[in-house]
N, C-alpha and C. Protein backbone atom coordinates (compact mmCIF):
# COMPACT_ATOMS: atom_id res chain seq x y z
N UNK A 1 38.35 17.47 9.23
CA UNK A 1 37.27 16.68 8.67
C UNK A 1 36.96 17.16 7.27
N UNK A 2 36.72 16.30 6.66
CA UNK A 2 36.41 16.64 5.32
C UNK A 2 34.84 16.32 4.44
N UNK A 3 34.88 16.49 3.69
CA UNK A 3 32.96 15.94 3.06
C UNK A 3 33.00 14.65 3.03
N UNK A 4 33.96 13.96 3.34
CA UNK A 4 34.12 12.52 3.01
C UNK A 4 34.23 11.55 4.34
N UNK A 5 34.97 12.27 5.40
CA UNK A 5 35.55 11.37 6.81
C UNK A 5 34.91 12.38 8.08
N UNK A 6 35.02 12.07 9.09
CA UNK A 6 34.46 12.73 10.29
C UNK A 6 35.89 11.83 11.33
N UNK A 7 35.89 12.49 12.66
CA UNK A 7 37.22 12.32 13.25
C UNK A 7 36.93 10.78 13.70
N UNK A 8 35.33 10.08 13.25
CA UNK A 8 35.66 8.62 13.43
C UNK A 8 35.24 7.62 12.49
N UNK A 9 35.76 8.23 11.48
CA UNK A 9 35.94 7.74 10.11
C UNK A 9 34.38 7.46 9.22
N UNK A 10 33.36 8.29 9.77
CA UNK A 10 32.03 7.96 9.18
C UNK A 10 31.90 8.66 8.58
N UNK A 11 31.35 8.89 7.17
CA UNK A 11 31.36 9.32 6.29
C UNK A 11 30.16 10.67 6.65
N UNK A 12 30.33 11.90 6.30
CA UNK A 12 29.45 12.99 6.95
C UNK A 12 28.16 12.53 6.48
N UNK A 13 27.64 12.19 5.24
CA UNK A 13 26.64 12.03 4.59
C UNK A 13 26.14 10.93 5.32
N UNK A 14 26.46 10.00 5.99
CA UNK A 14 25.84 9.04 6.49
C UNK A 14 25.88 9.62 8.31
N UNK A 15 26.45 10.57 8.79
CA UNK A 15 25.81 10.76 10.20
C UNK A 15 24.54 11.61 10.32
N UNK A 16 23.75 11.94 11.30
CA UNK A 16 22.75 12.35 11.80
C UNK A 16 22.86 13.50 12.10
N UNK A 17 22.13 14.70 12.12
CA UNK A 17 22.35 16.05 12.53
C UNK A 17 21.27 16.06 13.78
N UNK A 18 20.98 16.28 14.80
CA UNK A 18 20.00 16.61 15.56
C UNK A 18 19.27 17.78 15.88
N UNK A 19 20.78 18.79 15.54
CA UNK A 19 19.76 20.42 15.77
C UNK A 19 20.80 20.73 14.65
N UNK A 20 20.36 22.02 14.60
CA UNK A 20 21.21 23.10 13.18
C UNK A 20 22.73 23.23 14.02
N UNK A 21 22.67 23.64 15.28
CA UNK A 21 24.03 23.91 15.64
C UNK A 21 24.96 22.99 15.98
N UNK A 22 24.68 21.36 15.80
CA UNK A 22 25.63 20.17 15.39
C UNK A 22 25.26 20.44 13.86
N UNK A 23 24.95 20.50 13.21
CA UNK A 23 24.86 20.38 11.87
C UNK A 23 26.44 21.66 11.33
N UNK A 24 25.82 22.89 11.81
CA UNK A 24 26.48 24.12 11.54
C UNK A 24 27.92 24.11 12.20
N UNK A 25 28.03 23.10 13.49
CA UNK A 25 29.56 22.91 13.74
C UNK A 25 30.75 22.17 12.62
N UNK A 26 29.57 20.82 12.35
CA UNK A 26 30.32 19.97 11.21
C UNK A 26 30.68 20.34 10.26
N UNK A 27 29.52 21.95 9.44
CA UNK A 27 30.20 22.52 8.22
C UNK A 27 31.21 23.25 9.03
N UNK A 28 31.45 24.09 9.96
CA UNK A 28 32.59 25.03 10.03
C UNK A 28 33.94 24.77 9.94
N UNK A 29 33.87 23.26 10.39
CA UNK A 29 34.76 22.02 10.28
C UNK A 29 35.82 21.46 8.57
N UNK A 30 34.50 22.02 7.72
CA UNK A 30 34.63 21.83 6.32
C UNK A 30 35.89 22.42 5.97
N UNK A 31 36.95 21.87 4.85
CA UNK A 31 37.35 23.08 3.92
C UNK A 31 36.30 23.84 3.41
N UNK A 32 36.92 25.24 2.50
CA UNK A 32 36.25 25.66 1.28
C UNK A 32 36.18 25.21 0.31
N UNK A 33 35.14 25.44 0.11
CA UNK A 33 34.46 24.61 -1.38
C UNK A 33 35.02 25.50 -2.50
N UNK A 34 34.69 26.64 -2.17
CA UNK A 34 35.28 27.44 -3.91
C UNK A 34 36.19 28.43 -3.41
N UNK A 35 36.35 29.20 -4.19
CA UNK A 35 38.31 29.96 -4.54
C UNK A 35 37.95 31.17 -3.46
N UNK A 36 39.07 31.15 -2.94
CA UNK A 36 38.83 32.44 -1.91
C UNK A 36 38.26 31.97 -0.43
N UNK A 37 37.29 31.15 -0.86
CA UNK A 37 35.90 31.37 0.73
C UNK A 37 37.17 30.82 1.74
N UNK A 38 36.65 31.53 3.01
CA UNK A 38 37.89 31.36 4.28
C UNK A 38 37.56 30.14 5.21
N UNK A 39 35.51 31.18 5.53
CA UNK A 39 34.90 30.36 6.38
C UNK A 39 33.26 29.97 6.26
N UNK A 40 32.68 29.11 6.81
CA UNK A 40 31.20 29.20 6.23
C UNK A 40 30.25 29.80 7.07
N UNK A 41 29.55 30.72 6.91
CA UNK A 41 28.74 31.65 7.23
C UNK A 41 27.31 30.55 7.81
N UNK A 42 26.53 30.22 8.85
CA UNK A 42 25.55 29.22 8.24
C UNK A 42 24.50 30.16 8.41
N UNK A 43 22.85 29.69 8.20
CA UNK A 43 22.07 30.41 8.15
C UNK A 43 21.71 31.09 9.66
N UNK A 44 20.18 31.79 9.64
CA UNK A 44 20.06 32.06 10.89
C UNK A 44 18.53 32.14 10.86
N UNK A 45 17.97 32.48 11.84
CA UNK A 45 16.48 32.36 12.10
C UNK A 45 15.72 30.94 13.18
N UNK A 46 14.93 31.13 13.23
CA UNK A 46 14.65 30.28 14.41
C UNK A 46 13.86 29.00 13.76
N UNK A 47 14.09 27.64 14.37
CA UNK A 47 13.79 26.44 13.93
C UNK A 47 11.92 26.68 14.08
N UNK A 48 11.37 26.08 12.80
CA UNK A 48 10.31 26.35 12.46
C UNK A 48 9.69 27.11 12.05
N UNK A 49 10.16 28.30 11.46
CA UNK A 49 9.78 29.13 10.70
C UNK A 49 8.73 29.34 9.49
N UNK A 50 8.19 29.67 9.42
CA UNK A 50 7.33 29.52 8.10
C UNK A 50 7.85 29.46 6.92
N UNK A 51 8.30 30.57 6.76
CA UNK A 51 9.04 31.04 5.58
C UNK A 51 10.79 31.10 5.65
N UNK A 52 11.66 29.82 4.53
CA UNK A 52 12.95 30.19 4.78
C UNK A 52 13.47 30.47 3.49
N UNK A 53 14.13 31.93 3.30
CA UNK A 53 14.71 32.16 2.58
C UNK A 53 16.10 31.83 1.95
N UNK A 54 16.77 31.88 0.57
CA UNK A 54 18.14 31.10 0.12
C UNK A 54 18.61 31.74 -0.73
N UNK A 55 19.27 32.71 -0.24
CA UNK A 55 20.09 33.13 -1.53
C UNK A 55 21.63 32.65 -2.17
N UNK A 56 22.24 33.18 -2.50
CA UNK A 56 23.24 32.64 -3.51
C UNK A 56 24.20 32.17 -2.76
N UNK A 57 24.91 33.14 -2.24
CA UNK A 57 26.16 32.78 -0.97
C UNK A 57 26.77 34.16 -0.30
N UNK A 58 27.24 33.86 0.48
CA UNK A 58 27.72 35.37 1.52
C UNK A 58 28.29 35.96 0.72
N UNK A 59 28.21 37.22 1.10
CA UNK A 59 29.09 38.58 0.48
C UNK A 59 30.34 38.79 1.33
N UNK A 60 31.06 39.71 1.07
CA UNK A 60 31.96 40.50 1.60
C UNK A 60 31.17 40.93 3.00
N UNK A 61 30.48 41.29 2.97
CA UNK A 61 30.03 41.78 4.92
C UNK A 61 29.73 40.83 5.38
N UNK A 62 29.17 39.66 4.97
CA UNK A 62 28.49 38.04 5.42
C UNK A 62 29.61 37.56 6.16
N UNK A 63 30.67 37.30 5.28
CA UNK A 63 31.85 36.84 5.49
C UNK A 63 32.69 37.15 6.69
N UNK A 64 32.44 38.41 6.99
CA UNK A 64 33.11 38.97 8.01
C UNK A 64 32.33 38.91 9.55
N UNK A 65 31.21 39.34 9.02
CA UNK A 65 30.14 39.27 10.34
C UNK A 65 30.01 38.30 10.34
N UNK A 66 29.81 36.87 9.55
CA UNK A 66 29.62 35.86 9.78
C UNK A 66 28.27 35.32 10.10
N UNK A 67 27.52 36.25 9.63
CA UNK A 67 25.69 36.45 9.30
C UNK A 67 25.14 36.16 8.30
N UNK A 68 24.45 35.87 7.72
CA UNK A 68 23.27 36.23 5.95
C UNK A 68 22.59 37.30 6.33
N UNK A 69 23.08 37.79 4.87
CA UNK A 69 22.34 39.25 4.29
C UNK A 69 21.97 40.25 5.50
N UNK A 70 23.45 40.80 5.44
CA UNK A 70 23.78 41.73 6.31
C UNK A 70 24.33 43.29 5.70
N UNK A 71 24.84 42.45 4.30
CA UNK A 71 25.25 43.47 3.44
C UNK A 71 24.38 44.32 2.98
N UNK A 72 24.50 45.57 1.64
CA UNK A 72 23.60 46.29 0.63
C UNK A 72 22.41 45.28 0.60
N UNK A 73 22.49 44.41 0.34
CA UNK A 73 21.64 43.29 -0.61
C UNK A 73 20.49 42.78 0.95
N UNK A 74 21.13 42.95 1.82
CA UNK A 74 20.64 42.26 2.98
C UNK A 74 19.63 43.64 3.46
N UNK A 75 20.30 44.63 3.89
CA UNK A 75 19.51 45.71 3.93
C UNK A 75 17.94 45.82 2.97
N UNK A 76 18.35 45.72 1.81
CA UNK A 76 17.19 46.06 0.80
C UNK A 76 16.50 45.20 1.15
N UNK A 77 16.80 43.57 1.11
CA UNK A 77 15.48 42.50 1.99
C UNK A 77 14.67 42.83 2.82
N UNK A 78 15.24 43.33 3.90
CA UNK A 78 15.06 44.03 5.02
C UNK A 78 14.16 44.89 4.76
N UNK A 79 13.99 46.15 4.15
CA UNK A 79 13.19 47.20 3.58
C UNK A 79 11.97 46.55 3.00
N UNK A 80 12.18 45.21 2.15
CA UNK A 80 10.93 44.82 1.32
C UNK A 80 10.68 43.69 2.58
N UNK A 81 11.08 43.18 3.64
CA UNK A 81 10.22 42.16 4.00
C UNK A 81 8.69 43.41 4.81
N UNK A 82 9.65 44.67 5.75
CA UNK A 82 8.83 45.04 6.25
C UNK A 82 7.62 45.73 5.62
N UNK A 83 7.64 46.05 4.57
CA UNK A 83 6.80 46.68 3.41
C UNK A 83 5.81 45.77 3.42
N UNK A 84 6.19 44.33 3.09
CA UNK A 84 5.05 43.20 2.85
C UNK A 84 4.86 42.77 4.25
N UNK A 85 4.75 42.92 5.20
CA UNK A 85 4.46 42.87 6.93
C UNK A 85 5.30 41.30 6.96
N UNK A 86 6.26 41.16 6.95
CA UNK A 86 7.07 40.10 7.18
C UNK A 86 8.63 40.22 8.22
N UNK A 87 8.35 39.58 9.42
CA UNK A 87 9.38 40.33 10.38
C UNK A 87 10.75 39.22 10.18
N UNK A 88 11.64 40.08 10.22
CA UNK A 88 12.58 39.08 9.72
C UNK A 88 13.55 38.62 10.94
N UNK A 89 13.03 38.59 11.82
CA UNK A 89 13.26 37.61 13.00
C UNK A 89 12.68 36.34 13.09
N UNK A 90 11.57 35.92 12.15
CA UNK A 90 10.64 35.33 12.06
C UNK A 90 10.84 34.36 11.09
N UNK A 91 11.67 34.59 10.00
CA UNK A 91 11.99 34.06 8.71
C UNK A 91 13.13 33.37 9.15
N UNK A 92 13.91 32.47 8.13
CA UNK A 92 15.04 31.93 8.69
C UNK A 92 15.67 32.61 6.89
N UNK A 93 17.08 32.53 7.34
CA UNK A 93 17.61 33.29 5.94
C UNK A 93 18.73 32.06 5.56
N UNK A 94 19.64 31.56 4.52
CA UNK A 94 20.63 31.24 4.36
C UNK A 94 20.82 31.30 2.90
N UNK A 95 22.23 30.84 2.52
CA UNK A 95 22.39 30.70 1.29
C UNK A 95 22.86 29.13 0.83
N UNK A 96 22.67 28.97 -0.55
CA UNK A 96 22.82 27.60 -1.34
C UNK A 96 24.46 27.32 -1.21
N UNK A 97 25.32 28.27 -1.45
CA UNK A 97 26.77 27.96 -0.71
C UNK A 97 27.24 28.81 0.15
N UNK A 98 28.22 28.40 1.01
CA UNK A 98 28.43 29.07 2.88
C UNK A 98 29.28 29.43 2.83
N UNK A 99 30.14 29.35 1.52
CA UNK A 99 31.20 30.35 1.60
C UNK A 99 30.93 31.41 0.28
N UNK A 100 32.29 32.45 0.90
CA UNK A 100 32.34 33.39 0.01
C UNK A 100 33.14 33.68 -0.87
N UNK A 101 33.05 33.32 -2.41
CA UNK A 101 33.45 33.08 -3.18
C UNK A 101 33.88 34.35 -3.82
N UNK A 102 35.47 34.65 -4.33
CA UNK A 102 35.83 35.83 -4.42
C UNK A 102 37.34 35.58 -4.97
N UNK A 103 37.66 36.71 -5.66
CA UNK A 103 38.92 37.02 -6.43
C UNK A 103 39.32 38.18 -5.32
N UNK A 104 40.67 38.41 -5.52
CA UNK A 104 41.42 39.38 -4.41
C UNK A 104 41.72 40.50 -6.00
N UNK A 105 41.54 41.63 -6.05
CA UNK A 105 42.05 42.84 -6.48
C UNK A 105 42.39 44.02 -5.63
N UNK A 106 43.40 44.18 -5.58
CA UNK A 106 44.10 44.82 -4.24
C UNK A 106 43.76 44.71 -2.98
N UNK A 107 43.32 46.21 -2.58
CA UNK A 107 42.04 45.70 -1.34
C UNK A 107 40.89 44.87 -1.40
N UNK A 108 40.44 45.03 -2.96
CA UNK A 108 39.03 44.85 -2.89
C UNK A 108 38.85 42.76 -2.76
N UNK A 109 37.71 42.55 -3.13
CA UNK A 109 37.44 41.18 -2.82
C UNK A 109 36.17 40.71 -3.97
N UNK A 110 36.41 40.50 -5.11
CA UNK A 110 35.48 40.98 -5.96
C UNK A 110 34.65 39.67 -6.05
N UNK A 111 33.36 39.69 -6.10
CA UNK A 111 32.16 38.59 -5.86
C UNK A 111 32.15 37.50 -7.18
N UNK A 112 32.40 36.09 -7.01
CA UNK A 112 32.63 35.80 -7.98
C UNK A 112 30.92 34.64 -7.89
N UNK A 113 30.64 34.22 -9.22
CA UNK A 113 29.45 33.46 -9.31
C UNK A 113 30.09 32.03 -8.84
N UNK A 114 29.23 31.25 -8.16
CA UNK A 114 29.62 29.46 -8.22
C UNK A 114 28.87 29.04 -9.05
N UNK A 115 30.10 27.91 -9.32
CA UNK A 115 29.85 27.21 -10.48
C UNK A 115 28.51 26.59 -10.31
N UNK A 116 27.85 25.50 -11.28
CA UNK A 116 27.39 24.39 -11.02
C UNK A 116 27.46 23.62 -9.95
N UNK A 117 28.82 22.90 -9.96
CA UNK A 117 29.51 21.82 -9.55
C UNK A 117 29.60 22.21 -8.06
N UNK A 118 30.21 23.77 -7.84
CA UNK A 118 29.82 24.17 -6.30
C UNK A 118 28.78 23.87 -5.94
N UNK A 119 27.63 24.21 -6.67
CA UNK A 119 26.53 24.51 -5.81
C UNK A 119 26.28 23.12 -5.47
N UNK A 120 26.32 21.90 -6.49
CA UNK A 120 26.12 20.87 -5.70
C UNK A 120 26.23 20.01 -5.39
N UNK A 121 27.83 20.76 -4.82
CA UNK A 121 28.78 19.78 -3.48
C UNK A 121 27.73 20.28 -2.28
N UNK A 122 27.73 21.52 -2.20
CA UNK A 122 26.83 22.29 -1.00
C UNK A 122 25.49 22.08 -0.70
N UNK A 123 24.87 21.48 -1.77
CA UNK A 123 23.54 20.73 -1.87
C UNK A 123 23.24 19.73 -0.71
N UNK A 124 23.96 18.93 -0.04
CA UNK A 124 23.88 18.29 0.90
C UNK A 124 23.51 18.72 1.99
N UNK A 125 24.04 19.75 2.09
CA UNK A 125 24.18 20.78 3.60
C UNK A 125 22.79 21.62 3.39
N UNK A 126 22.00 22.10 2.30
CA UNK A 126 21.68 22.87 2.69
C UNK A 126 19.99 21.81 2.82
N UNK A 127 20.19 20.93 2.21
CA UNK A 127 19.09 20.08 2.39
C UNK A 127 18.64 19.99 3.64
N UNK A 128 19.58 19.10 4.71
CA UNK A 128 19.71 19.03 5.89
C UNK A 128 19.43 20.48 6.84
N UNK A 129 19.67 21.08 6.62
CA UNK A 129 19.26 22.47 7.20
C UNK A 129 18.29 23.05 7.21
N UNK A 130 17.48 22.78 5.99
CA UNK A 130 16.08 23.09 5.64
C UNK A 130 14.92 21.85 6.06
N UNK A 131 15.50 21.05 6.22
CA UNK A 131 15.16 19.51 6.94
C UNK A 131 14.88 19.73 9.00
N UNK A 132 15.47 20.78 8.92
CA UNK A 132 15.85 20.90 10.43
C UNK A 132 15.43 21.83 10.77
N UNK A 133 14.91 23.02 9.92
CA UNK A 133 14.43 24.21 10.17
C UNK A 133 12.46 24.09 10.10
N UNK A 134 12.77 23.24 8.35
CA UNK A 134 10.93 22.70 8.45
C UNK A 134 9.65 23.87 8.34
N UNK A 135 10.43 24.55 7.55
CA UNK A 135 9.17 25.39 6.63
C UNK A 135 8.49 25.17 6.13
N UNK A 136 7.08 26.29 5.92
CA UNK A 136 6.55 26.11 5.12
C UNK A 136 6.32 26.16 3.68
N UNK A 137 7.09 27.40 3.41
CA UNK A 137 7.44 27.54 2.06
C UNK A 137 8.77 28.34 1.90
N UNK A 138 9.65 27.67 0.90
CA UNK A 138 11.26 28.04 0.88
C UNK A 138 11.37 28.89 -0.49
N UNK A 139 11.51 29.92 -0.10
CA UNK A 139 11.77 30.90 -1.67
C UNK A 139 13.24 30.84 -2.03
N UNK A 140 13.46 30.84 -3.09
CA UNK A 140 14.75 30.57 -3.83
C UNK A 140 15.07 32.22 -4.55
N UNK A 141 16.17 32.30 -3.96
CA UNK A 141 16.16 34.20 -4.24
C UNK A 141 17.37 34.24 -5.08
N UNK A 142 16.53 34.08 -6.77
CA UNK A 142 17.55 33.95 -8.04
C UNK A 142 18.28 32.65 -7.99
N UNK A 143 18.56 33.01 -9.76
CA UNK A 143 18.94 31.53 -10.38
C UNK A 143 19.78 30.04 -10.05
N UNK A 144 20.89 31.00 -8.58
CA UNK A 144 21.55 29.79 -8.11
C UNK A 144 21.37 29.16 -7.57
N UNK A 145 20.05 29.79 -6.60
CA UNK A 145 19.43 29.46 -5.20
C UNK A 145 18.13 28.66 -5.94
N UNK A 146 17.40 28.90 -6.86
CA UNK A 146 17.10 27.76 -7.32
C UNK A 146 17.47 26.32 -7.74
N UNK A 147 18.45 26.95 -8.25
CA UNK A 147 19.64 25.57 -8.89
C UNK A 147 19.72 24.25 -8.15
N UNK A 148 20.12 25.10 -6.46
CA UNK A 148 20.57 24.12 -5.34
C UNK A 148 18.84 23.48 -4.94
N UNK A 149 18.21 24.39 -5.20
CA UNK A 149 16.82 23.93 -4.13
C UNK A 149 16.04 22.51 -5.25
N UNK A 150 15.94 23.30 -6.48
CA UNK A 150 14.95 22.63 -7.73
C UNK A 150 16.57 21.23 -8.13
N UNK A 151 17.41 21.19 -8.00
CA UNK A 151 18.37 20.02 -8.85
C UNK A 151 18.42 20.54 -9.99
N UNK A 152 18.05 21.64 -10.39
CA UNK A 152 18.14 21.93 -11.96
C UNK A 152 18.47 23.46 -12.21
N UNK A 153 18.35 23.81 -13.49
CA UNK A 153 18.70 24.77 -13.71
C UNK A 153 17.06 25.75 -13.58
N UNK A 154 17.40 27.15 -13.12
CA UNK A 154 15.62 27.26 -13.36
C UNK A 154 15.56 28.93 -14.35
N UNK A 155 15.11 29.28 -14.54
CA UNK A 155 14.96 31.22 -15.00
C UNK A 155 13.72 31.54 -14.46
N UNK A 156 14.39 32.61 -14.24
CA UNK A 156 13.56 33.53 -13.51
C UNK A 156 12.45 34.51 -13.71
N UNK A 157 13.05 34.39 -15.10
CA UNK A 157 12.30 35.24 -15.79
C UNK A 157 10.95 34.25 -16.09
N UNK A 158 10.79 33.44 -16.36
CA UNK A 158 10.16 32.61 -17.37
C UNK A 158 9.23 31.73 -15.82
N UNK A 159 9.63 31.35 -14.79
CA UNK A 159 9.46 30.76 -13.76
C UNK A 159 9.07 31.13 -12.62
N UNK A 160 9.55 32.22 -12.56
CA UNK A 160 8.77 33.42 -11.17
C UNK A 160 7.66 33.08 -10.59
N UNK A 161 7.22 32.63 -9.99
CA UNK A 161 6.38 32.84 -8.87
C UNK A 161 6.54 31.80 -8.12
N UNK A 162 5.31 30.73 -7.84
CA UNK A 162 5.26 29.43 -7.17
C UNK A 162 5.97 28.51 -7.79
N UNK A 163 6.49 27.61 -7.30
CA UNK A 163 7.68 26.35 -7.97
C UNK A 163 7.80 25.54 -6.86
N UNK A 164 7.72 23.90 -7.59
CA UNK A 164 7.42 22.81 -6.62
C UNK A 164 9.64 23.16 -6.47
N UNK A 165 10.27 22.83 -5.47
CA UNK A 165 11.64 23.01 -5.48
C UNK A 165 11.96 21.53 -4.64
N UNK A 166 12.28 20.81 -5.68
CA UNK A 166 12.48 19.59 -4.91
C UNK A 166 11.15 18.73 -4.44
N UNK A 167 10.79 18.41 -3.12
CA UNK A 167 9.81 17.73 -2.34
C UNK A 167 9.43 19.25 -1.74
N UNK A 168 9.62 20.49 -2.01
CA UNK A 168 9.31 21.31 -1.15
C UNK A 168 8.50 22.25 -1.72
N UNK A 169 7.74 23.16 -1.38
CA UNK A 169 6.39 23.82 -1.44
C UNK A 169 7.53 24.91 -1.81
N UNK A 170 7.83 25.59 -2.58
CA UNK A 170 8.52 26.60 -2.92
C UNK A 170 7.83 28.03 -3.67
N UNK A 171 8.97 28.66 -4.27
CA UNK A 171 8.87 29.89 -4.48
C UNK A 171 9.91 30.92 -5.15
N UNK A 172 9.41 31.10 -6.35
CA UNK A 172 10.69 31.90 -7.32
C UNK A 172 10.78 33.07 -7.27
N UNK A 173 11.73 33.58 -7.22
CA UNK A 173 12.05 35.29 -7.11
C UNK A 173 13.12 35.60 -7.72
N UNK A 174 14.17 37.19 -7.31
CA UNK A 174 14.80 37.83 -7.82
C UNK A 174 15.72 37.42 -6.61
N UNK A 175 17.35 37.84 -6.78
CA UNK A 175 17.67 37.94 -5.49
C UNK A 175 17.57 39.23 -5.36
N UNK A 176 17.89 39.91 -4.08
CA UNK A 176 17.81 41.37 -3.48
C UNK A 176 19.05 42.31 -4.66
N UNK A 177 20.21 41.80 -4.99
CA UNK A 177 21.63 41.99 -5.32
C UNK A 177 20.95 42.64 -6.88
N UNK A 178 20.36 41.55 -7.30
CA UNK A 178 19.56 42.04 -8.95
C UNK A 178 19.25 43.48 -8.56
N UNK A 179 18.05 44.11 -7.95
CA UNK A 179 17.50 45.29 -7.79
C UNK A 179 18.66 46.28 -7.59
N UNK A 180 19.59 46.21 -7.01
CA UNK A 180 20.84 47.31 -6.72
C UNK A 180 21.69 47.24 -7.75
N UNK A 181 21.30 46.32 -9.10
CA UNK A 181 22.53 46.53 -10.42
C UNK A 181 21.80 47.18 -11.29
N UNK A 182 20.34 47.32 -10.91
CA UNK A 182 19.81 48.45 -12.32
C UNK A 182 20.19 49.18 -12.54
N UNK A 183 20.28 49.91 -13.45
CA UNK A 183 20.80 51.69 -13.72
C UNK A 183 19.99 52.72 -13.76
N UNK A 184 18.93 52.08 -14.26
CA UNK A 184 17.86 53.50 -14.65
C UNK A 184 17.29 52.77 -13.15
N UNK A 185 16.56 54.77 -12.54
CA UNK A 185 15.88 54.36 -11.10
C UNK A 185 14.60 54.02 -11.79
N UNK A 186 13.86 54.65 -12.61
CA UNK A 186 12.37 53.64 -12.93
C UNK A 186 12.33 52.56 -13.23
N UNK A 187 13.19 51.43 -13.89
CA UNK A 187 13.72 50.14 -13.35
C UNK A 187 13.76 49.47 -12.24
N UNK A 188 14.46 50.23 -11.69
CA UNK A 188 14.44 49.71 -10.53
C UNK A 188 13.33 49.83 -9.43
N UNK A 189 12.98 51.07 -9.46
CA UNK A 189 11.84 51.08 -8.78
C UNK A 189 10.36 50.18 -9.14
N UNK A 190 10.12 49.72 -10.38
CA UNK A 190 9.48 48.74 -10.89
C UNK A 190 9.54 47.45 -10.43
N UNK A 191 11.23 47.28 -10.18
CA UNK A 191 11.36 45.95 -10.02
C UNK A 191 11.11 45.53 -8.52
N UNK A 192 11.31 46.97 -7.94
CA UNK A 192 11.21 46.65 -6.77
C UNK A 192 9.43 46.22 -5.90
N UNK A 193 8.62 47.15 -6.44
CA UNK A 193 7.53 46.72 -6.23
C UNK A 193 7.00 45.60 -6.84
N UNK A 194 8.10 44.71 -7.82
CA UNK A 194 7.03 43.60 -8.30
C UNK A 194 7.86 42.38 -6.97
N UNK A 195 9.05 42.98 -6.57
CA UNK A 195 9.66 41.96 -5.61
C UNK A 195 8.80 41.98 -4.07
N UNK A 196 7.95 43.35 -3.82
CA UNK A 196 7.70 43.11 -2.74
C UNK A 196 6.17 42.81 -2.94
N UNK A 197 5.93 42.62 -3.85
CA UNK A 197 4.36 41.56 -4.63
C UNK A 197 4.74 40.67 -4.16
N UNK A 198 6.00 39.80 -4.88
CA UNK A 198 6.24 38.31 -4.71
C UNK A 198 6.24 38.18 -2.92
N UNK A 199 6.57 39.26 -2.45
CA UNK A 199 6.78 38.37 -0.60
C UNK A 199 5.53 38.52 0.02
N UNK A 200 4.56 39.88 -0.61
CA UNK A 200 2.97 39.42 -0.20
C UNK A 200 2.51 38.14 -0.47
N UNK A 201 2.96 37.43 -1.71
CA UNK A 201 2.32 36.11 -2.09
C UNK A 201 2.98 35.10 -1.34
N UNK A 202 4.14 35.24 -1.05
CA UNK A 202 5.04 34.13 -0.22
C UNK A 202 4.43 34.08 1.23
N UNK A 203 4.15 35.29 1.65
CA UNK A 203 3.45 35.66 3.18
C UNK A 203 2.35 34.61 3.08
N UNK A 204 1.26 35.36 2.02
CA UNK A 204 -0.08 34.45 1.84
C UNK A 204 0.04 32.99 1.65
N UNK A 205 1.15 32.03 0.84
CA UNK A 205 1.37 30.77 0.45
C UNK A 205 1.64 30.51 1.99
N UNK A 206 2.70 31.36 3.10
CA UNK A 206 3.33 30.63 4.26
C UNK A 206 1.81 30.56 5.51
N UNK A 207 0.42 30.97 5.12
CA UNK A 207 -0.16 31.27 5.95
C UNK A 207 -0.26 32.33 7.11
């Protein structure tokens, strides 16, 4: 099956999803969208959630476990949701594209950015998912994950905090991945307490 046909010739965009896990069968179904990705990772968390988080797209551990933010980047979430009393069984997590986008250098698997144009082929899917999950407020964790949520381009710098994202009650941030590329630790440690500000305010916006 492809983004275009289903095995009875209906076009995916025009069938119905009823729960996430017909939805999440039809993407697994998908090719890859960008260079490298094998398979699509989909989100996780429980339908109705308050708060659903979106970051960029699976990593190297995503990919394998076949989870969101499981990796470095997933860990550190983890550390700042519980800081801001946010249980992350509670949250629903995914990313703006489901695969994992990557160059091969020997062993390694090196993280590559999606384009534009990736993000929104994948725009479809993640609509529907967030359609099905039905939060209250969807934080966009860095510039790509805005991209897919807002239709546009957004900064982060300049945009940070509350943001209408689409028809949806949203929310601008850093992703987790930013905080682990600083160099200097008082940097980082700065950045980190202004990130776990933003999920006190996301807590307070989700009620």
């Amino acid at each position: 099956m492809t983004a275009r046909d289903t095995a009875d010739d209906v076009r995916v965009e025009e069938r119905t999803f009823p729960t996430l896990d017909a939805l999440n069968a039809a993407l697994a179904a998908e090719p890859p969208v960008v260079p490298g990705g094998t398979r699509a990772v989909p989100g996780e968390g429980p339908v109705g959630a308050a708060i659903a988080f979106v970051g960029e797209q699976p990593g190297h551990q995503e990919d394998r476990q076949r989870r969101p933010f499981v990796g470095p980047a997933g860990r550190l979430l983890d550390r700042a949701l519980a800081e801001a009393g946010i249980a992350r069984e509670r949250v629903y997590v995914t990313n703006a594209v489901k695969q994992f986008k990557f160059v091969q250098r020997g062993k390694r698997r090196i993280h590559q950015r999606p384009t534009a144009g990736e993000v929104s082929h994948s725009r479809w899917w993640l609509d529907r998912e967030l359609g099905l999950v039905h939060p209250r407020v969807v934080v966009a964790l860095g510039a790509t994950a805005g991209l897919a949520l807002a239709g546009r381009r957004v900064t982060v710098t300049r945009e940070r905090g509350p943001l209408a994202l689409a028809n949806r009650r949203g929310y601008l941030t850093v992703h987790p991945s930013y905080l682990l590329r600083l160099p200097d630790e008082a940097a980082k440690h700065a950045a980190y307490e202004a990130f776990v500000a933003d999920l006190n305010a996301i807590r307070e916006m989700a009620g």
